[in-house]
C-alpha atoms as a PDB file:
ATOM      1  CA  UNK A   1      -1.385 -61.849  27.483  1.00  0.00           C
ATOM      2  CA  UNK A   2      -5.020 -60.916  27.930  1.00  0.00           C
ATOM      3  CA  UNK A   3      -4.043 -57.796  26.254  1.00  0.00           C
ATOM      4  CA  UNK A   4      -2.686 -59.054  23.327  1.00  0.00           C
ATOM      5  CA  UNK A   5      -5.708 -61.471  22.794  1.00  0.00           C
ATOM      6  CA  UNK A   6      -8.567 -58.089  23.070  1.00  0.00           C
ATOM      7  CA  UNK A   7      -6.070 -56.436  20.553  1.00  0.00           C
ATOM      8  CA  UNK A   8      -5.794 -59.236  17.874  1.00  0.00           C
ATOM      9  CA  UNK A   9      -9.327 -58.287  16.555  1.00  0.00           C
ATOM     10  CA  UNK A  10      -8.882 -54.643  16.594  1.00  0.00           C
ATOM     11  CA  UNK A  11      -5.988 -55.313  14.408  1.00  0.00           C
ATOM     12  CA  UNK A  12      -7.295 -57.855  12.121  1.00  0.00           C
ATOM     13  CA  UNK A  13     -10.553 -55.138  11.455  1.00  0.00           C
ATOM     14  CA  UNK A  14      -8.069 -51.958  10.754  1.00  0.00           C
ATOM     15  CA  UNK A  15      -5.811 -54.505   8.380  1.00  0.00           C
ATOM     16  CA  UNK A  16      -9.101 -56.126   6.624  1.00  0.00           C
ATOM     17  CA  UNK A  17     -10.898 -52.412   6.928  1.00  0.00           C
ATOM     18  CA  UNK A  18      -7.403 -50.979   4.311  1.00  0.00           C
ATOM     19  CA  UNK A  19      -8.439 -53.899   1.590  1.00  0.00           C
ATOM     20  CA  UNK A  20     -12.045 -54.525   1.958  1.00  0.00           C
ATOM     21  CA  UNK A  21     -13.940 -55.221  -1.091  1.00  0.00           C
ATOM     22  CA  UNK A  22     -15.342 -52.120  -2.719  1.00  0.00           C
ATOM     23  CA  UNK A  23     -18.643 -51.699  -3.676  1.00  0.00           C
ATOM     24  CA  UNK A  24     -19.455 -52.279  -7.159  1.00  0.00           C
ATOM     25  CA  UNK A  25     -18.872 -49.390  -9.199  1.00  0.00           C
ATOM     26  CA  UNK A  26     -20.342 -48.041 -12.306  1.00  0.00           C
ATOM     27  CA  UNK A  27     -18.090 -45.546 -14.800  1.00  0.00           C
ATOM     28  CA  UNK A  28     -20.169 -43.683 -16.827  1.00  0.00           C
ATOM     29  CA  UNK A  29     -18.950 -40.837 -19.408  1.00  0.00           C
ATOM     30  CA  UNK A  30     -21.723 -38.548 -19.977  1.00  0.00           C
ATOM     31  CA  UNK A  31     -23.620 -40.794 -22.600  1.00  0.00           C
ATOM     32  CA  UNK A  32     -21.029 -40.851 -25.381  1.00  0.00           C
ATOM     33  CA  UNK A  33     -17.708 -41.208 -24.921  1.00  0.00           C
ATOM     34  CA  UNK A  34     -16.075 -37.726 -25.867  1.00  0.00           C
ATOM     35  CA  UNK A  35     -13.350 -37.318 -27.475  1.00  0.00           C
ATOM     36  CA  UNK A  36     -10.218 -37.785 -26.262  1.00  0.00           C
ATOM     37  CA  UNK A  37      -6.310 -35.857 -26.112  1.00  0.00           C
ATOM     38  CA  UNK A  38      -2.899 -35.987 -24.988  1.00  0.00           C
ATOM     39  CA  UNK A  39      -3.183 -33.483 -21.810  1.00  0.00           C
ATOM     40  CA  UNK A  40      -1.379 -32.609 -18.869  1.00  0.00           C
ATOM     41  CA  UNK A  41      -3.304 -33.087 -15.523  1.00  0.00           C
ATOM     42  CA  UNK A  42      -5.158 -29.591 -14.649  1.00  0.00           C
ATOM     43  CA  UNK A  43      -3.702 -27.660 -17.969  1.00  0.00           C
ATOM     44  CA  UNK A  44      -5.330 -26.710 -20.675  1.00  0.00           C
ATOM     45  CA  UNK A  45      -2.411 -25.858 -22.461  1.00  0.00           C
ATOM     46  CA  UNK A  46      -0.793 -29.128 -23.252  1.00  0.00           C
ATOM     47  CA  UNK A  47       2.088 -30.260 -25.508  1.00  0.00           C
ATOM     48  CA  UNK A  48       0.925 -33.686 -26.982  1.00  0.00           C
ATOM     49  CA  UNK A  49       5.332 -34.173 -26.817  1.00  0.00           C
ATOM     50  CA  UNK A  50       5.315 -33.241 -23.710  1.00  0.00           C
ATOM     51  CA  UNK A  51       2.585 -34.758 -21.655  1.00  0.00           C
ATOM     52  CA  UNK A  52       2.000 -38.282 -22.780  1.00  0.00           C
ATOM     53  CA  UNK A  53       1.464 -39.397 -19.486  1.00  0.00           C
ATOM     54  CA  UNK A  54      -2.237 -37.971 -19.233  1.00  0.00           C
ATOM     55  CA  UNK A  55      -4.975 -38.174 -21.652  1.00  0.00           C
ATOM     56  CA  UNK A  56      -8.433 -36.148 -20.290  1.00  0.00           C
ATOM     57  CA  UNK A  57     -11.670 -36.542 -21.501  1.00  0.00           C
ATOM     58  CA  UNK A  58     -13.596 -33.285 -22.377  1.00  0.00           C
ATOM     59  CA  UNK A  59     -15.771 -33.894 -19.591  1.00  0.00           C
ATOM     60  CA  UNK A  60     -13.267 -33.816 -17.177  1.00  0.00           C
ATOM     61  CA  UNK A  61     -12.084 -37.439 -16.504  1.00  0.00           C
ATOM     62  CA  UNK A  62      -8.408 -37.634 -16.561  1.00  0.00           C
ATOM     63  CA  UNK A  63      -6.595 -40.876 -17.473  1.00  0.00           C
ATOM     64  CA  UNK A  64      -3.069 -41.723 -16.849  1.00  0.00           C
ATOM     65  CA  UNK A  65      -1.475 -44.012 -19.780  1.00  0.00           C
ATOM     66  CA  UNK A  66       1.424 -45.401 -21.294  1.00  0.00           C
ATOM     67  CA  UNK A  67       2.021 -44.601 -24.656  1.00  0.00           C
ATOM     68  CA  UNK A  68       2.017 -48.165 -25.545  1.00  0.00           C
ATOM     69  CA  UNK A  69      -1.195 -49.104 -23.400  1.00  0.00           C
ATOM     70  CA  UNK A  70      -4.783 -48.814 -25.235  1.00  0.00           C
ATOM     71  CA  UNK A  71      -5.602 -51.249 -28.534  1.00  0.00           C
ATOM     72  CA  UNK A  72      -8.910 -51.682 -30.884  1.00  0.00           C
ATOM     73  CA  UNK A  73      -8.945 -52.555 -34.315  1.00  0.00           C
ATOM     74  CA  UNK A  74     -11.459 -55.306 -35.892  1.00  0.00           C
ATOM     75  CA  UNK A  75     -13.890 -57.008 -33.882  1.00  0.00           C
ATOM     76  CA  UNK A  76     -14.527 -56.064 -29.810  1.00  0.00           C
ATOM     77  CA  UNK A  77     -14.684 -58.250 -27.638  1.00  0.00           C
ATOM     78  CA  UNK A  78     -13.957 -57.799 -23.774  1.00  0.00           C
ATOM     79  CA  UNK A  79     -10.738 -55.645 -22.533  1.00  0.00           C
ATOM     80  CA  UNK A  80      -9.608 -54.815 -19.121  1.00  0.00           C
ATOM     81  CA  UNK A  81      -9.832 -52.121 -17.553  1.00  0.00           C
ATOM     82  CA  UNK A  82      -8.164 -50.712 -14.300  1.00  0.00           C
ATOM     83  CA  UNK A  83     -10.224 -48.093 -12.784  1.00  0.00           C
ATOM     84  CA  UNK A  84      -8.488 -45.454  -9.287  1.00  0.00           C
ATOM     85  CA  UNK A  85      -8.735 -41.915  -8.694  1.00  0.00           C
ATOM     86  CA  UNK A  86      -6.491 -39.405  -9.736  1.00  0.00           C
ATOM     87  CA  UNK A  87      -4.786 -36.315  -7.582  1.00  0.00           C
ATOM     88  CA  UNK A  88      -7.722 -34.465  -8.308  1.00  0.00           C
ATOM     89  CA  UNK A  89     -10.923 -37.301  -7.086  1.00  0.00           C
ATOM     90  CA  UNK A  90     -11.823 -37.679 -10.477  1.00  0.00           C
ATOM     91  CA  UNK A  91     -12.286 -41.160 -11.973  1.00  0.00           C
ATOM     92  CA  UNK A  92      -9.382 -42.363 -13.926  1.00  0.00           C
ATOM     93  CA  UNK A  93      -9.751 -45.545 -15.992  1.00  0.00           C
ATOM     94  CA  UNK A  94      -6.707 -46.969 -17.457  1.00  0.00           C
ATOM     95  CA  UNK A  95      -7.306 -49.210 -20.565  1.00  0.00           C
ATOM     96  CA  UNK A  96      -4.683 -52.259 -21.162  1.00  0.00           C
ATOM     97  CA  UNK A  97      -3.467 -53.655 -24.377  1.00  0.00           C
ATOM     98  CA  UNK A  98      -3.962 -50.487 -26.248  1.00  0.00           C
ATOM     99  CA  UNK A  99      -2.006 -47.457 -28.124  1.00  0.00           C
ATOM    100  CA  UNK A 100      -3.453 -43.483 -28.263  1.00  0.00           C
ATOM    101  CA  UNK A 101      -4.091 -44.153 -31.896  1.00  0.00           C
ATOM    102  CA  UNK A 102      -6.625 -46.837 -31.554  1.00  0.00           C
ATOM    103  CA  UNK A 103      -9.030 -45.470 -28.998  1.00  0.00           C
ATOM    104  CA  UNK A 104     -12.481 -45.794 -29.910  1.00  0.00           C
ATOM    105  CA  UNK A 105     -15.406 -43.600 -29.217  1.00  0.00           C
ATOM    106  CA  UNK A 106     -18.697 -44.802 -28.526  1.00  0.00           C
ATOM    107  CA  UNK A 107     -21.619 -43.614 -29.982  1.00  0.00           C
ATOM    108  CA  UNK A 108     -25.526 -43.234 -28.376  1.00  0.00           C
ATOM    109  CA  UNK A 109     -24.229 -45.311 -25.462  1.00  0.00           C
ATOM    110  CA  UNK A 110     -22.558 -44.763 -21.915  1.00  0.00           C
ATOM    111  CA  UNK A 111     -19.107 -46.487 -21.461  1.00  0.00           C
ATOM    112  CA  UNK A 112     -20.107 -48.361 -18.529  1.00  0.00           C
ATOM    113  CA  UNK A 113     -18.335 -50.901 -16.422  1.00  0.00           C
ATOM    114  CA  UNK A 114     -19.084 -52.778 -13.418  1.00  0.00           C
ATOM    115  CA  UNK A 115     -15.760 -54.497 -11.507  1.00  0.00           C
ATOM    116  CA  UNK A 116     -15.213 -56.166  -8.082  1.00  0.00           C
ATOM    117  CA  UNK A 117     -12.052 -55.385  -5.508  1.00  0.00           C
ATOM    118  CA  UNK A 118      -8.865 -56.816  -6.786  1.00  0.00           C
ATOM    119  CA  UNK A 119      -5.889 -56.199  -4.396  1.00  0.00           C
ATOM    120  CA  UNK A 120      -7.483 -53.328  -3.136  1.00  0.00           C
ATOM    121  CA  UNK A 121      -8.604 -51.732  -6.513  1.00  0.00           C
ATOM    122  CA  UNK A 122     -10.650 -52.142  -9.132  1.00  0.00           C
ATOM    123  CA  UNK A 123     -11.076 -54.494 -11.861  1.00  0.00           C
ATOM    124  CA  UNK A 124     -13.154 -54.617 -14.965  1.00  0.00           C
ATOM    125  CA  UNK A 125     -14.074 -56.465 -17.517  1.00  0.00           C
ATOM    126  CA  UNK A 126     -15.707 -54.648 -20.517  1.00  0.00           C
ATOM    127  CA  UNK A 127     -17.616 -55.839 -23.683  1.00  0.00           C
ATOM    128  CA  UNK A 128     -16.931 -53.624 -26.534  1.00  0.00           C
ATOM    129  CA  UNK A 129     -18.976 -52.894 -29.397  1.00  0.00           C
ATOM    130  CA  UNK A 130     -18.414 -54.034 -32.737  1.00  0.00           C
ATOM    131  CA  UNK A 131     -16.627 -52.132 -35.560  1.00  0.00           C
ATOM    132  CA  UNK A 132     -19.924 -51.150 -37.040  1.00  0.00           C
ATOM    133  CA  UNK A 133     -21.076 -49.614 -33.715  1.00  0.00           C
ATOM    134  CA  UNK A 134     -17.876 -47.557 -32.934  1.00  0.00           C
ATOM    135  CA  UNK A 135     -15.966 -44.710 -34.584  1.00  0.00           C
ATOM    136  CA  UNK A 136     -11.820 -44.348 -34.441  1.00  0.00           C
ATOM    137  CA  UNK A 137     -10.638 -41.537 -33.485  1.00  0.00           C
ATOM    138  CA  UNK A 138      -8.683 -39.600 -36.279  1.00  0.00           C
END
């Protein structure tokens, strides 16, 4: 019985340890968003067909989306964002309510987000710019 009692807390730290909130994070793409393309992970030779599972940023970042996941027309205001690493320990931020076609880039400014621990990831809550201050991609 003693035994089980000197155990409980062990247990309780390794189970709370697994979820415990993350420090707050801060995504930043190299300034300006770049722009973006249908990619597979680690190839440069991709097949826009083929690979719609993966989009990568120039700079490296790799995202993993939905075809039917990204949107931005008219006025921004705040979307949410999903952020986890990929295979490879690179951030990966997956954007919600949103197709390929619509993906902004950002000019003269860092995509930046700040999130707390949801269910032992990340969420965020980013303010677009307007139209005015944003460019779609062709």
């Amino acid at each position: 019985m003693k035994q089980t009692i000197y155990l409980l807390p062990v247990l309780l730290l390794l189970v709370l340890g697994s979820c415990k909130k993350k420090e707050e994070l801060s995504v930043s793409l190299e300034g300006t968003w770049r722009k973006i393309r249908w990619s597979g992970e680690g190839s440069e030779n991709w097949d826009p067909e083929r690979d719609k599972s993966y989009i990568r940023f120039e700079n490296g970042h790799y995202t993993r989306y939905r075809h039917d996941t990204v949107t931005s027309r008219g006025t921004y205001t705040l979307m949410t964002v999903t952020e986890w690493w990929s295979e490879k320990k690179k951030p990966a931020i997956r954007f919600e309510n949103s197709t390929f076609e619509d993906i902004i880039t950002r000019r003269g400014d860092t995509l930046s987000m700040t999130g707390n621990n949801y269910a032992c990831g990340y969420s965020f809550t980013y303010v677009r710019a307007t139209t005015a201050e944003t460019t779609l991609l062709q």
